[in-house]
C-alpha atoms as a PDB file:
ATOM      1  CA  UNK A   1      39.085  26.724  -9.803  1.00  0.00           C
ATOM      2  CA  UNK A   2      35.462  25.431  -8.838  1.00  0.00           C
ATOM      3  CA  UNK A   3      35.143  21.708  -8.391  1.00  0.00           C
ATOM      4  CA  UNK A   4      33.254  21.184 -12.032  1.00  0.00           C
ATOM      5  CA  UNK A   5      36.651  22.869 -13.354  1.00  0.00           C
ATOM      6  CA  UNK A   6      38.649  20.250 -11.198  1.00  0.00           C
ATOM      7  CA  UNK A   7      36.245  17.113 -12.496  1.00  0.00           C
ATOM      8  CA  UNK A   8      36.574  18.421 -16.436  1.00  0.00           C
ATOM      9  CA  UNK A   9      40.010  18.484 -16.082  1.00  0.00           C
ATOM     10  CA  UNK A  10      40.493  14.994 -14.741  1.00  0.00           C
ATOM     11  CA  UNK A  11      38.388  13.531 -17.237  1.00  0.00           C
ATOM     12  CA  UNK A  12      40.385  15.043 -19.928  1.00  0.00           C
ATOM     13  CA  UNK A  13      43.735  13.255 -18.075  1.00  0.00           C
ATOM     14  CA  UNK A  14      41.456  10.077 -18.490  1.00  0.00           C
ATOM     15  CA  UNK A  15      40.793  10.401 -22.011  1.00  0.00           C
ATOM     16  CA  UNK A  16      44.659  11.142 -22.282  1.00  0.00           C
ATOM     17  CA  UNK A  17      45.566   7.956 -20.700  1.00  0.00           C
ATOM     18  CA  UNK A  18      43.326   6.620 -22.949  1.00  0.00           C
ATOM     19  CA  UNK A  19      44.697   7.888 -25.893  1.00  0.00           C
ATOM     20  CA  UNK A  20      48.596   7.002 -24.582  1.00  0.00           C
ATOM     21  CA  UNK A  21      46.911   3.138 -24.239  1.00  0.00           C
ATOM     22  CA  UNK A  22      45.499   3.338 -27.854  1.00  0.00           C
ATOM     23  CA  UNK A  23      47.025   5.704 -30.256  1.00  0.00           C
ATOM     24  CA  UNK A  24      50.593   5.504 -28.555  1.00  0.00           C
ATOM     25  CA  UNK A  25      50.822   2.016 -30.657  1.00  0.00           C
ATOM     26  CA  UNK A  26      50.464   4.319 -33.744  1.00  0.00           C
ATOM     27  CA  UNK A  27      53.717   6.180 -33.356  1.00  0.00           C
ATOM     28  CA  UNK A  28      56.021   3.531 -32.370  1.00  0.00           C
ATOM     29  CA  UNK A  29      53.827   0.063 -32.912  1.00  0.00           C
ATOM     30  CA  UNK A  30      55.757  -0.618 -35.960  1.00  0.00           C
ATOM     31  CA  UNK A  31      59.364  -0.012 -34.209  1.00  0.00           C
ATOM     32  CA  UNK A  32      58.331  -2.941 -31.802  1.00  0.00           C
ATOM     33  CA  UNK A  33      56.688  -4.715 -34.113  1.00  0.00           C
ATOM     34  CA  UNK A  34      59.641  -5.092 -36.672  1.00  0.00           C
ATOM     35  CA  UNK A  35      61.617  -5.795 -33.041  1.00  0.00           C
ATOM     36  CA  UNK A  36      63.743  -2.590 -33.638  1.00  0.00           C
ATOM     37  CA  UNK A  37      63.035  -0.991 -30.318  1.00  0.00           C
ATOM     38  CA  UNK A  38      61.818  -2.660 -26.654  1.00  0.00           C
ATOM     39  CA  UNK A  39      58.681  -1.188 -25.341  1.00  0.00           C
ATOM     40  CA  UNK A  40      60.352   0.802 -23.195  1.00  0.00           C
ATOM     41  CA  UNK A  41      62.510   2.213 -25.200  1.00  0.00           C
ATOM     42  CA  UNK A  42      59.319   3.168 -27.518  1.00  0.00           C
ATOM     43  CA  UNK A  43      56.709   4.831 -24.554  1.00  0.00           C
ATOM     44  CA  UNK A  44      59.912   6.926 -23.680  1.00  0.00           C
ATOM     45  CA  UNK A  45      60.679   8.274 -26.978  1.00  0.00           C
ATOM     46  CA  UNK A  46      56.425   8.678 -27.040  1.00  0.00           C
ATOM     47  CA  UNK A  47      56.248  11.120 -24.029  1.00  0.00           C
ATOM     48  CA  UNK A  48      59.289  13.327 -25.383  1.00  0.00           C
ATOM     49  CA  UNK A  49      57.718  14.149 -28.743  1.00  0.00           C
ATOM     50  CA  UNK A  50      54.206  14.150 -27.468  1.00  0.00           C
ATOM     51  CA  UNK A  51      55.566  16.612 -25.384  1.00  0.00           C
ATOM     52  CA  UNK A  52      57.205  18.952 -27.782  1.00  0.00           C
ATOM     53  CA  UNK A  53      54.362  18.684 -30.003  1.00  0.00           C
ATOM     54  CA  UNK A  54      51.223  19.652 -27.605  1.00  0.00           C
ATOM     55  CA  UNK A  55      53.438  22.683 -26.255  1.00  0.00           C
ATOM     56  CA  UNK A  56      54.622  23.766 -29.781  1.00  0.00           C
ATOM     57  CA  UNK A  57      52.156  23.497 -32.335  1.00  0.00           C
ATOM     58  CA  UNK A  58      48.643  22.022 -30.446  1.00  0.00           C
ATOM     59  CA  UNK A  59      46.893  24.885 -30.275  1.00  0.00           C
ATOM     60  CA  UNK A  60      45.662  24.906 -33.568  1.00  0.00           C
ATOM     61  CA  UNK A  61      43.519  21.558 -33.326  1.00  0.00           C
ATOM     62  CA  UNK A  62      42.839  22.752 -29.681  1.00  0.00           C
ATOM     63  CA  UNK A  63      40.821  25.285 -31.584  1.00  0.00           C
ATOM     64  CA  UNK A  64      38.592  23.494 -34.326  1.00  0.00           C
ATOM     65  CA  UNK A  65      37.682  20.459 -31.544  1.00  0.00           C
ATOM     66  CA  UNK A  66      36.777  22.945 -28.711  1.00  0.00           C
ATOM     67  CA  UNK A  67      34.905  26.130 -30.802  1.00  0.00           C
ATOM     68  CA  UNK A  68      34.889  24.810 -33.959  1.00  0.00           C
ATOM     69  CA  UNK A  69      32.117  21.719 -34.164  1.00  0.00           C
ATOM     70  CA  UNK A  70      29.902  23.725 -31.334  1.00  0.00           C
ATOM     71  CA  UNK A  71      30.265  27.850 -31.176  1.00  0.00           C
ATOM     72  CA  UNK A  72      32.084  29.351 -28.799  1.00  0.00           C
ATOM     73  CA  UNK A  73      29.863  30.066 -25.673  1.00  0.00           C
ATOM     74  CA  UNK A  74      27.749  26.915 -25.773  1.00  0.00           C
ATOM     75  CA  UNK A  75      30.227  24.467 -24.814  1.00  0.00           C
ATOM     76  CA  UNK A  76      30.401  24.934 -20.861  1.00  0.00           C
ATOM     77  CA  UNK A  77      32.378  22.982 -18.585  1.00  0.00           C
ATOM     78  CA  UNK A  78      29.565  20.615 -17.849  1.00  0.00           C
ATOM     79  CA  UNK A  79      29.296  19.928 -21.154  1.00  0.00           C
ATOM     80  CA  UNK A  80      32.669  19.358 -21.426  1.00  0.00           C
ATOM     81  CA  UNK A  81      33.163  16.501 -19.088  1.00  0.00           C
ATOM     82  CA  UNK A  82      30.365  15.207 -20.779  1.00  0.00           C
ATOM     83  CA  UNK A  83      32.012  15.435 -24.321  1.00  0.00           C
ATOM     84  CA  UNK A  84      35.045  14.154 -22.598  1.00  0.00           C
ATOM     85  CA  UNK A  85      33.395  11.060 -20.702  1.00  0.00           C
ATOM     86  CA  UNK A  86      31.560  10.140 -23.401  1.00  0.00           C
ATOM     87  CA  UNK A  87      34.630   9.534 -26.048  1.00  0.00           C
ATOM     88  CA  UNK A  88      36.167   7.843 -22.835  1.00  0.00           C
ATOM     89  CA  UNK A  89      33.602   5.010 -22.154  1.00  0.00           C
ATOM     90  CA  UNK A  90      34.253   4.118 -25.591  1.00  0.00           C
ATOM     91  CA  UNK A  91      38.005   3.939 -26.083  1.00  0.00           C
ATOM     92  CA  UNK A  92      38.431   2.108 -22.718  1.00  0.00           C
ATOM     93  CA  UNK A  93      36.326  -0.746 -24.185  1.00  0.00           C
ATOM     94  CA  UNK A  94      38.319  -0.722 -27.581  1.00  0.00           C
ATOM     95  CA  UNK A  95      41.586  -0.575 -25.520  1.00  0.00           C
ATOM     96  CA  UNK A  96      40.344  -3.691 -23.770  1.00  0.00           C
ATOM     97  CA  UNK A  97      39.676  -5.610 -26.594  1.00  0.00           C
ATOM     98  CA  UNK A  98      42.895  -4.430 -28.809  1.00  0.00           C
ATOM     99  CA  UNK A  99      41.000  -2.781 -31.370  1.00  0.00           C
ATOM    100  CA  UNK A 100      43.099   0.879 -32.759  1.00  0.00           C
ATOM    101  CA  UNK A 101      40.480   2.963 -32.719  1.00  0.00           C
ATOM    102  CA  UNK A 102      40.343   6.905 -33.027  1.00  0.00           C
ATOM    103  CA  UNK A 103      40.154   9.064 -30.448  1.00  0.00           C
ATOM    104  CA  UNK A 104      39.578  11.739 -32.624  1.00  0.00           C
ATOM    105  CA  UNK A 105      36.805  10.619 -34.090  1.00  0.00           C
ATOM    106  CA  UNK A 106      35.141   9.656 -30.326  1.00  0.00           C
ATOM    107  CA  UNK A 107      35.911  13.076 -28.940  1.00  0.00           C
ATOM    108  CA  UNK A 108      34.179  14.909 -32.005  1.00  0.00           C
ATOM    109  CA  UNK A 109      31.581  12.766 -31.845  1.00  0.00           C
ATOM    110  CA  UNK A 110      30.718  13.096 -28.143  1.00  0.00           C
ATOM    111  CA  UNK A 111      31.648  17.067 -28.675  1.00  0.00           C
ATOM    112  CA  UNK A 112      28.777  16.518 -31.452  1.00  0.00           C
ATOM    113  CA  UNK A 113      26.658  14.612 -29.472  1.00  0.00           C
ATOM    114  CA  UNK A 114      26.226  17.576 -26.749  1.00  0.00           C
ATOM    115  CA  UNK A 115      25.700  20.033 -29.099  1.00  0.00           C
ATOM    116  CA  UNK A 116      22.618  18.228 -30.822  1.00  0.00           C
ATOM    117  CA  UNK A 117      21.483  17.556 -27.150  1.00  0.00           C
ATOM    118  CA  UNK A 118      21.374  21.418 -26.184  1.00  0.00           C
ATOM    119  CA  UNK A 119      20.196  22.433 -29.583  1.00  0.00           C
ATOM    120  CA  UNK A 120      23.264  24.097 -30.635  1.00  0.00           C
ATOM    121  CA  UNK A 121      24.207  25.209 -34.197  1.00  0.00           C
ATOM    122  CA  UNK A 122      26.377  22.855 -35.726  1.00  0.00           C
ATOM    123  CA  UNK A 123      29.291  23.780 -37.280  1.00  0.00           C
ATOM    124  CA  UNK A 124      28.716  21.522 -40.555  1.00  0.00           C
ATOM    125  CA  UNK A 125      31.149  23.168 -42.979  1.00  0.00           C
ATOM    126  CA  UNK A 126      33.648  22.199 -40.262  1.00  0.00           C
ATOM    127  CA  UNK A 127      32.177  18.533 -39.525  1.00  0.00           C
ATOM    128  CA  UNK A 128      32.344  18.008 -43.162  1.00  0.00           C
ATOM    129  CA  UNK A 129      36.020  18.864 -43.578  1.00  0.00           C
ATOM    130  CA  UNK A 130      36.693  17.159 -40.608  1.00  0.00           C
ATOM    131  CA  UNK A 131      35.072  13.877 -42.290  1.00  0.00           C
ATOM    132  CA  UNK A 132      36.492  14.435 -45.411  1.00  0.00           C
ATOM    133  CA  UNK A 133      39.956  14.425 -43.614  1.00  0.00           C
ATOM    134  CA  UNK A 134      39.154  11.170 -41.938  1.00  0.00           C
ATOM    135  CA  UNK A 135      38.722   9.415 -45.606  1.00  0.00           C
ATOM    136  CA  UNK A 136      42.194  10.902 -47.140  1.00  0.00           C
ATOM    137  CA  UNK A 137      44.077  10.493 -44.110  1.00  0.00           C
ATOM    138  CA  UNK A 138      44.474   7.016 -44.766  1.00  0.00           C
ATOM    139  CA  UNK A 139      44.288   7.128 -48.220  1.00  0.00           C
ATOM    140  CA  UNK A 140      47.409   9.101 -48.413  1.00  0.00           C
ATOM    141  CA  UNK A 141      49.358   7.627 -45.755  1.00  0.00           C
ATOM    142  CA  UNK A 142      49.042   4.523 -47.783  1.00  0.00           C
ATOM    143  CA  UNK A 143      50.642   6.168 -50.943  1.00  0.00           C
ATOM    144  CA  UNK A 144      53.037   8.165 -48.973  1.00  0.00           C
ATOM    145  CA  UNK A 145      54.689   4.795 -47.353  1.00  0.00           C
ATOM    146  CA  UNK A 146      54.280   2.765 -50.766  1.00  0.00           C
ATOM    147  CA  UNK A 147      56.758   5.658 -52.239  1.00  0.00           C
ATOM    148  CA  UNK A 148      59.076   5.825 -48.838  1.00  0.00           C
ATOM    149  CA  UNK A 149      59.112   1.586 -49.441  1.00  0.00           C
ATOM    150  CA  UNK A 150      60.315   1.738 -52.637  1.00  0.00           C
ATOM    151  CA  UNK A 151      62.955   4.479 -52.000  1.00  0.00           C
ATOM    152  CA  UNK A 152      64.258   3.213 -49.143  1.00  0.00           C
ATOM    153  CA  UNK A 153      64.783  -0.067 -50.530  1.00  0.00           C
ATOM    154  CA  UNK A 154      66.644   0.906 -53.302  1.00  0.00           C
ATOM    155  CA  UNK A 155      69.021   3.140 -50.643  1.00  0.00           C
ATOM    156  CA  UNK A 156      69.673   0.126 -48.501  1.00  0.00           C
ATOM    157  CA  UNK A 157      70.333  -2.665 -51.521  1.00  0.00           C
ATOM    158  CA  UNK A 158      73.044  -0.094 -52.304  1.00  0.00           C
ATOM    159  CA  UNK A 159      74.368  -0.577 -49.085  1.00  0.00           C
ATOM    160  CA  UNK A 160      76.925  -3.559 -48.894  1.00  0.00           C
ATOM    161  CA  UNK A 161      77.895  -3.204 -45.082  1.00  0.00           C
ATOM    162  CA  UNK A 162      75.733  -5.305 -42.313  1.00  0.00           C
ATOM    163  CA  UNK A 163      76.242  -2.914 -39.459  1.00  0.00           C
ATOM    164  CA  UNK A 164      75.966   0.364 -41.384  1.00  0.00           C
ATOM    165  CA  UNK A 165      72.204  -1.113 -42.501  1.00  0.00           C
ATOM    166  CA  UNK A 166      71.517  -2.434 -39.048  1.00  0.00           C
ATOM    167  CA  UNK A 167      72.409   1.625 -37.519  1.00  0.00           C
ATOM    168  CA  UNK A 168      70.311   2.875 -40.451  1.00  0.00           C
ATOM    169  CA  UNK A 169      67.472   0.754 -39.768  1.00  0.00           C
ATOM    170  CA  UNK A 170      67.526   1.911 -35.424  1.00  0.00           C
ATOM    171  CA  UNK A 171      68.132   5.326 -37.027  1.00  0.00           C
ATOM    172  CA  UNK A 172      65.237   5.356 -39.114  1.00  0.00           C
ATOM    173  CA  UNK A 173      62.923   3.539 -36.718  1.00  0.00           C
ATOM    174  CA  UNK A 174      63.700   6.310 -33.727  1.00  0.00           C
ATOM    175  CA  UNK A 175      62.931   9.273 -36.476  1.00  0.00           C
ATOM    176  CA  UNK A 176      59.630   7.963 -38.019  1.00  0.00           C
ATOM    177  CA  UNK A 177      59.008   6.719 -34.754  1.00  0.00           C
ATOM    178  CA  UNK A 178      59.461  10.405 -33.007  1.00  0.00           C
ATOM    179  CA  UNK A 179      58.243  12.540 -35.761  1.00  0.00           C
ATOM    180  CA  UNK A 180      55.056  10.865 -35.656  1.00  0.00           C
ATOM    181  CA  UNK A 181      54.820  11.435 -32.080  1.00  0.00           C
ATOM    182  CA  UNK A 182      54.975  14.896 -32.488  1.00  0.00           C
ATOM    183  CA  UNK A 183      52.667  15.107 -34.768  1.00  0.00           C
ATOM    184  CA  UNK A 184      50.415  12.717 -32.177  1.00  0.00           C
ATOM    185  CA  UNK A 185      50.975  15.657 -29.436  1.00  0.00           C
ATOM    186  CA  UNK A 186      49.953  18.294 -32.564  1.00  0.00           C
ATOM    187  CA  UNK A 187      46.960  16.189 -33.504  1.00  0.00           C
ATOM    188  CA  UNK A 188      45.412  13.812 -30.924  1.00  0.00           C
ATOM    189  CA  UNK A 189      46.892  15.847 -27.040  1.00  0.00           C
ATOM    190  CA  UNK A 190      44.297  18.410 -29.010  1.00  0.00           C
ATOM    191  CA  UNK A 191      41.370  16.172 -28.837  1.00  0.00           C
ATOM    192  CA  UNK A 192      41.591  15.715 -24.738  1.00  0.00           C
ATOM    193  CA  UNK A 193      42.780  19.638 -24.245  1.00  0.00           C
ATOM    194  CA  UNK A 194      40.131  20.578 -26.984  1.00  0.00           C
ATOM    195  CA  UNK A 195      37.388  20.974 -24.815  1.00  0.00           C
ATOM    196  CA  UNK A 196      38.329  22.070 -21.763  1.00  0.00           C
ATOM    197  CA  UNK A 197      40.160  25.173 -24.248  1.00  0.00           C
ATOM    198  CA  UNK A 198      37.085  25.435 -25.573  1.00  0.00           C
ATOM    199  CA  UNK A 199      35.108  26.151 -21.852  1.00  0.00           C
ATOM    200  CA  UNK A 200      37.975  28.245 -20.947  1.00  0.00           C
ATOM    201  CA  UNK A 201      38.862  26.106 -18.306  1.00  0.00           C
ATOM    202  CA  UNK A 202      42.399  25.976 -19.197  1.00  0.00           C
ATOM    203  CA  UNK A 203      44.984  27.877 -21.801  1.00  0.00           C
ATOM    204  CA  UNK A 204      46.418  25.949 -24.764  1.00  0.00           C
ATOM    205  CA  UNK A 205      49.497  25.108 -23.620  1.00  0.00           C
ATOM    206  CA  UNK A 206      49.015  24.462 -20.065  1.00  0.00           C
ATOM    207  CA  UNK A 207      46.121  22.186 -21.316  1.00  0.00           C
ATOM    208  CA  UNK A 208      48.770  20.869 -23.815  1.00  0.00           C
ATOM    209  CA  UNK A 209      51.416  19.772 -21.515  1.00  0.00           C
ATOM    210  CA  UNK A 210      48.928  18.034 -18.397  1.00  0.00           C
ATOM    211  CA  UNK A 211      47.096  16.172 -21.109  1.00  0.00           C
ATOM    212  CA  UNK A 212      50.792  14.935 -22.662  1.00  0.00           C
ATOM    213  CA  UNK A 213      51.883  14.071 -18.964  1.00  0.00           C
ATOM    214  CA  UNK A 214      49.071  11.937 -19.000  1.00  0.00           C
ATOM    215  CA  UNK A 215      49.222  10.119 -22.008  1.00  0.00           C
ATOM    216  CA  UNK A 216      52.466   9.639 -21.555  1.00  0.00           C
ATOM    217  CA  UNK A 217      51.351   7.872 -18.318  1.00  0.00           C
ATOM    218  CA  UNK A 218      48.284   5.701 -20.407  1.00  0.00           C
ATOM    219  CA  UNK A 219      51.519   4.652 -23.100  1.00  0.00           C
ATOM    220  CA  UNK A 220      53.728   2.989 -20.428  1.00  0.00           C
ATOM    221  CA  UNK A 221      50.969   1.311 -18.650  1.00  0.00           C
ATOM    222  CA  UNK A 222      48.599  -0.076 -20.953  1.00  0.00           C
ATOM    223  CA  UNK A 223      49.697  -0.064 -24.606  1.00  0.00           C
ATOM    224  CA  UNK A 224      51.199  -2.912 -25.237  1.00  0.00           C
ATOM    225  CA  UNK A 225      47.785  -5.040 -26.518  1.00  0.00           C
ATOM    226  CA  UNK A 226      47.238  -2.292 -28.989  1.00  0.00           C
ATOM    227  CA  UNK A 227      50.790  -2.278 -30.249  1.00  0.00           C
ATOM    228  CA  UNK A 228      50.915  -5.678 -30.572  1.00  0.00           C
ATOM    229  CA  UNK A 229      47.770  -5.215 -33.068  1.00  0.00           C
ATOM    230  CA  UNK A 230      49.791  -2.293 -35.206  1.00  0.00           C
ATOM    231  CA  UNK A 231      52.976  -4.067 -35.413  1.00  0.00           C
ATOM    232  CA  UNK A 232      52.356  -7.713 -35.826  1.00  0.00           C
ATOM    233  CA  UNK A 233      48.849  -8.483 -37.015  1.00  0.00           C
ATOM    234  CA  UNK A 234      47.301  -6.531 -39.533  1.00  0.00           C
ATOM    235  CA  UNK A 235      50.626  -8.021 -42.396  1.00  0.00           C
ATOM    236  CA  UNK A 236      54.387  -8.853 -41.367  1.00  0.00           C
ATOM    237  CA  UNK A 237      57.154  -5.440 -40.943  1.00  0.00           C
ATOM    238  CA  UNK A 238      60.797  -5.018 -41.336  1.00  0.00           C
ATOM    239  CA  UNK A 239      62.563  -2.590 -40.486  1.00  0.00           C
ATOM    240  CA  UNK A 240      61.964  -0.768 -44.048  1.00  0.00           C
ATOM    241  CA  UNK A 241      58.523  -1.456 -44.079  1.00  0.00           C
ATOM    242  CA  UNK A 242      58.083   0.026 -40.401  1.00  0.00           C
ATOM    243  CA  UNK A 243      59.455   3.232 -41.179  1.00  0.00           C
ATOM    244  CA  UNK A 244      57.954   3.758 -44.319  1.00  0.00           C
ATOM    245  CA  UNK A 245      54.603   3.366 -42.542  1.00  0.00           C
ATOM    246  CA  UNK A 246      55.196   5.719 -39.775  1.00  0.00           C
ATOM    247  CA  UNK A 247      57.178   8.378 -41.613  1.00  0.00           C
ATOM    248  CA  UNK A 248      54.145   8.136 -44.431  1.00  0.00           C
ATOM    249  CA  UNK A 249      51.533   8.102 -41.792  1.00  0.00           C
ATOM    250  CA  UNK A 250      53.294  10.944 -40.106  1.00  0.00           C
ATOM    251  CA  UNK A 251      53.481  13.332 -43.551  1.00  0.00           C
ATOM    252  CA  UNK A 252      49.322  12.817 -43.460  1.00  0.00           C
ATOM    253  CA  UNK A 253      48.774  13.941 -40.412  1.00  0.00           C
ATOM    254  CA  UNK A 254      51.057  17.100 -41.097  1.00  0.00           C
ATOM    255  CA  UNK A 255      48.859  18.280 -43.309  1.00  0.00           C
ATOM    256  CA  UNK A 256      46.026  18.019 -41.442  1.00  0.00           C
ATOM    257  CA  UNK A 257      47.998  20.167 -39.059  1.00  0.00           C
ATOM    258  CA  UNK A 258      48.355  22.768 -41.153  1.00  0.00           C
ATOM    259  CA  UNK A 259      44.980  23.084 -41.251  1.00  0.00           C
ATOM    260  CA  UNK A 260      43.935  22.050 -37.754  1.00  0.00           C
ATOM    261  CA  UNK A 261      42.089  19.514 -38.817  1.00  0.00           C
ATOM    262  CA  UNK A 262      41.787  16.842 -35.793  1.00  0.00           C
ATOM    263  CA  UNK A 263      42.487  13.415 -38.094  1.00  0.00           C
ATOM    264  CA  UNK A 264      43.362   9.825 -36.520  1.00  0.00           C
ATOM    265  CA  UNK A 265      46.462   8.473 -36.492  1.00  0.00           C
ATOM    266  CA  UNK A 266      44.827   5.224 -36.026  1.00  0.00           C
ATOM    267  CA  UNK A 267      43.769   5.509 -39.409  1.00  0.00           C
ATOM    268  CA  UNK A 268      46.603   7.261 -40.632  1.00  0.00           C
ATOM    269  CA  UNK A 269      49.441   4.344 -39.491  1.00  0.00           C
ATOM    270  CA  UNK A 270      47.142   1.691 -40.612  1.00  0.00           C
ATOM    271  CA  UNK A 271      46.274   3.439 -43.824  1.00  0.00           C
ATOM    272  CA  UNK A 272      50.316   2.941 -43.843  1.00  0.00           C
ATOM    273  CA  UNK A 273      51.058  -0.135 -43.085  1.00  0.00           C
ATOM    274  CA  UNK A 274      48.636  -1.492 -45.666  1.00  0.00           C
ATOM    275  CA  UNK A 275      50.420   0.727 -48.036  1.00  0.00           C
ATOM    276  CA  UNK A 276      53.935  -1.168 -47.539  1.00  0.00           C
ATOM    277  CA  UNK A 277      51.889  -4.233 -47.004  1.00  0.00           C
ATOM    278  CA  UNK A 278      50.650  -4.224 -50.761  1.00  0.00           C
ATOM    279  CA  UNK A 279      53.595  -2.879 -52.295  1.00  0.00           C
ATOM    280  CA  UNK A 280      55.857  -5.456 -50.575  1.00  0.00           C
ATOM    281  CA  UNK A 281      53.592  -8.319 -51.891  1.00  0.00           C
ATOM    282  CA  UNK A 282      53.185  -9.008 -48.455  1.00  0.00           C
ATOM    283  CA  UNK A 283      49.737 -10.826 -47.035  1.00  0.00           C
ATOM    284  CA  UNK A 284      47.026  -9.277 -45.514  1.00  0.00           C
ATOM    285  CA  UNK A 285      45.371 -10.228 -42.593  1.00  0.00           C
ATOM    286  CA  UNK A 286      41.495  -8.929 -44.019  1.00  0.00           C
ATOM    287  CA  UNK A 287      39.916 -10.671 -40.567  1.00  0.00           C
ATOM    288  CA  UNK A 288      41.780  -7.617 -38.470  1.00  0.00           C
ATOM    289  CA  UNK A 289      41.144  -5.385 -41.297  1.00  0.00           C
ATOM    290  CA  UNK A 290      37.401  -5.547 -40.685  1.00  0.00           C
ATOM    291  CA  UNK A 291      37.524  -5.384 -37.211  1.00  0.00           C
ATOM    292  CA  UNK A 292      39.455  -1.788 -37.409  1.00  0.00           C
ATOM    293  CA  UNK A 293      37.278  -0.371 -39.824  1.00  0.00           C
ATOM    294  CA  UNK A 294      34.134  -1.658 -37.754  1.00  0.00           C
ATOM    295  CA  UNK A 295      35.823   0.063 -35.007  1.00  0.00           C
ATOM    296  CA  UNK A 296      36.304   3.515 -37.295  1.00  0.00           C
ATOM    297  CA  UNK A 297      32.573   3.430 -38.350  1.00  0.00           C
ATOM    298  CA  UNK A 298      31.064   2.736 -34.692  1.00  0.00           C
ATOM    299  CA  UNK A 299      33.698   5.188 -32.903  1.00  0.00           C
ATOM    300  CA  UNK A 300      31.776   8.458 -33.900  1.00  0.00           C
ATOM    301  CA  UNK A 301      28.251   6.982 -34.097  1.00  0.00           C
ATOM    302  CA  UNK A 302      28.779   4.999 -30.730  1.00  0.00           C
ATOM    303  CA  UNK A 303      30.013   8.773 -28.985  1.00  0.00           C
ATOM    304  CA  UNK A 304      27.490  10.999 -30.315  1.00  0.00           C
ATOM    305  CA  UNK A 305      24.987   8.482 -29.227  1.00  0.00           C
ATOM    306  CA  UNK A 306      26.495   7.859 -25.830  1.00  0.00           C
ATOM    307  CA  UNK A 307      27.070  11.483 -25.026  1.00  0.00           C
ATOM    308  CA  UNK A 308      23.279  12.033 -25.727  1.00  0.00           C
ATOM    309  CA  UNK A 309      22.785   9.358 -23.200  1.00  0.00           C
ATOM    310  CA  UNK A 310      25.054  10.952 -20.831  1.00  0.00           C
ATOM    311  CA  UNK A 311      23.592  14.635 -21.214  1.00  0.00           C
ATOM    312  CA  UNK A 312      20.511  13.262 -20.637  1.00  0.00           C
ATOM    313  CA  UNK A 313      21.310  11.824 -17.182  1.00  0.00           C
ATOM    314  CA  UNK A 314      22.963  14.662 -16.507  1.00  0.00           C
ATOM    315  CA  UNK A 315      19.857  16.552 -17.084  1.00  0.00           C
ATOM    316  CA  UNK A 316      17.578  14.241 -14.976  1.00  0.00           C
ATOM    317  CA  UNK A 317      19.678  15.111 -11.572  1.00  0.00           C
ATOM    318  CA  UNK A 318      20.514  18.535 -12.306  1.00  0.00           C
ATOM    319  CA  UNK A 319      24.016  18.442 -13.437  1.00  0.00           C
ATOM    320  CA  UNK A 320      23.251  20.306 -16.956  1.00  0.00           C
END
C-alpha cells in the first residue's frame, strides 16, 4: 500500500474517533443520563456492538456512501481523504462545542462536495432517498419510543417488587443501549469505511473492524460532553424513558439498514427522546432543540462546501 492509501486510511480512523466522540452519546447517552450505567461501563458495551455490527452487517451502507452518491470509478483515493477530511473538520468543531451532530450527513456531504468539484454525475435518486431518510428517521423514532413509553410503563406498574424493577430497568438499559450500538457499527462505522470501500483501498470488513477499533477509541476518550447533551439536557430521563428512546431510535435505524440507507443516529435518538419527552408530559428544553437542528441543517451544507474548499487546494499544489 502506497503512502496516499496509508494517509486515506488514517483519516478515515480520524473521522472514526470522531464519530466514537459524537454519535457514541447516541447509543448509550440515555443509560448515563438516567444514571443507570457509569461511563465506563457505557464506551465498553459501545466498542462490543460497534464491533459486531461493522463486521456483520456494514457492508451494505459501505456500499451506497462509497459508489452510491458518486459512480464507481470517480471516487479515487485522493478524493477520498478529501471526502473524509472534509466531514472531519466539521464534527471536531461540533464535538468541541457539545452539539450531536451527524456524521452521516457530513460524510455524504463532503462525498457530495468532491463529486460536484470533479464534475461527476450525481447519483440524485440516491441523494434524494438518502434525504428523505434523514426527515423520517426522527420522525419515527419519536413514535416508536412514545409506544415503547407507554408499554413499558404499564409492564413495570404491574410490577410490585423494588429490586425486580431496579434489574429490569439495568436490563433494559444494557439491551437498548447495545442494540443500538449495533446498529451504530451497521449504520455510521459505514460512513468512515464508506469511502475508502468505495476507492478500493480496503475490503468491507477489514475497513469495518479498523474503523470500529477506532471509534471505539474516540468513545472512551472524548464523549462524555456530547453525552452529557443526549442524556441530561434536551428534557429529564428515567430509566423507562431512556430505553424507550434508544430501543425506538434503534428500530429506525434498522430500517434504514435494510435498505442501506446511511441515516443519523443523532437524529434518530433525539427524534426519541423528544418522543418520551412529550408523551411523559415532560418539559422541553426548545433553547438545545434549536441548536441541534441548526447543527443538522449546517452539517451537510457546511461539508459539501468545505470539501469544495479542500479539493480546490488540493488542486492548486498538485495533490488532485
Amino acid at each position: 500500500m502506497d503512502a496516499v492509501g496509508v494517509a486515506v486510511i488514517a483519516v478515515a480512523f480520524y473521522i472514526a474517533w470522531n464519530i466514537g466522540s459524537n454519535d457514541s452519546a447516541n447509543a448509550m447517552g440515555t443509560a448515563v443520563g438516567a444514571g443507570i450505567l457509569s461511563f465506563r461501563q457505557a464506551t465498553l458495551t459501545i466498542a462490543i456492538f460497534t464491533l459486531l455490527g461493522a463486521y456483520l452487517k456494514g457492508y451494505k451502507v459501505m456500499k451506497t456512501v462509497g459508489k452510491g452518491i458518486v459512480p464507481s470509478g470517480y471516487l479515487t483515493i485522493e478524493l477520498a481523504v478529501i471526502a473524509l477530511l472534509s466531514a472531519g473538520v466539521w464534527v471536531t468543531i461540533a464535538t468541541v462545542k457539545g452539539l450531536p451532530v451527524s456524521t452521516t450527513q457530513a460524510i455524504v456531504g463532503g462525498v457530495l462536495g468532491v463529486g460536484l468539484s470533479i464534475g461527476a454525475p450525481i447519483n440524485w435518486a440516491t441523494m434524494g432517498k438518502i434525504a428523505g431518510a434523514w426527515v423520517f428517521s426522527p420522525v419515527l423514532s419519536g413514535i416508536f419510543a412514545a409506544i415503547l413509553y407507554k408499554f413499558y410503563s404499564y409492564v413495570v406498574s404491574n410490577i410490585k417488587t423494588i429490586s425486580t424493577i431496579e434489574t429490569l430497568y439495568k436490563a433494559l438499559a444494557i439491551l437498548g443501549g447495545s442494540y443500538m450500538a449495533f446498529n451504530f457499527g451497521t449504520n455510521e462505522v459505514a460512513n468512515a469505511s464508506g469511502p475508502i470501500v468505495g476507492a478500493g483501498v480496503l475490503e468491507p470488513k477489514t475497513a469495518g473492524v479498523l474503523v470500529a477499533l477506532s471509534l471505539a477509541m474516540g468513545a472512551l476518550t472524548f464523549s462524555y460532553a456530547v453525552m452529557h447533551t443526549v442524556g441530561k439536557k434536551i428534557t429529564a430521563l428515567g430509566p423507562i424513558s431512556a430505553f424507550a428512546a434508544q430501543f425506538g431510535s434503534a428500530m429506525s435505524v434498522s430500517l434504514a439498514n435494510i435498505f442501506g440507507l446511511p441515516v443519523s443516529s443523532s437524529q434518530a435518538i433525539v427524534g426519541g427522546v423528544l418522543g418520551v419527552g412529550i408523551i411523559a408530559g415532560e418539559k422541553i428544553d426548545k433553547r438545545v432543540i434549536k441548536d441541534i437542528i441548526f447543527g443538522w441543517v449546517a452539517t451537510p451544507t457546511v461539508a459539501v462546501l468545505i470539501s469544495i474548499i479542500v479539493f480546490r487546494l488540493f488542486h492548486l499544489v498538485g495533490l488532485v
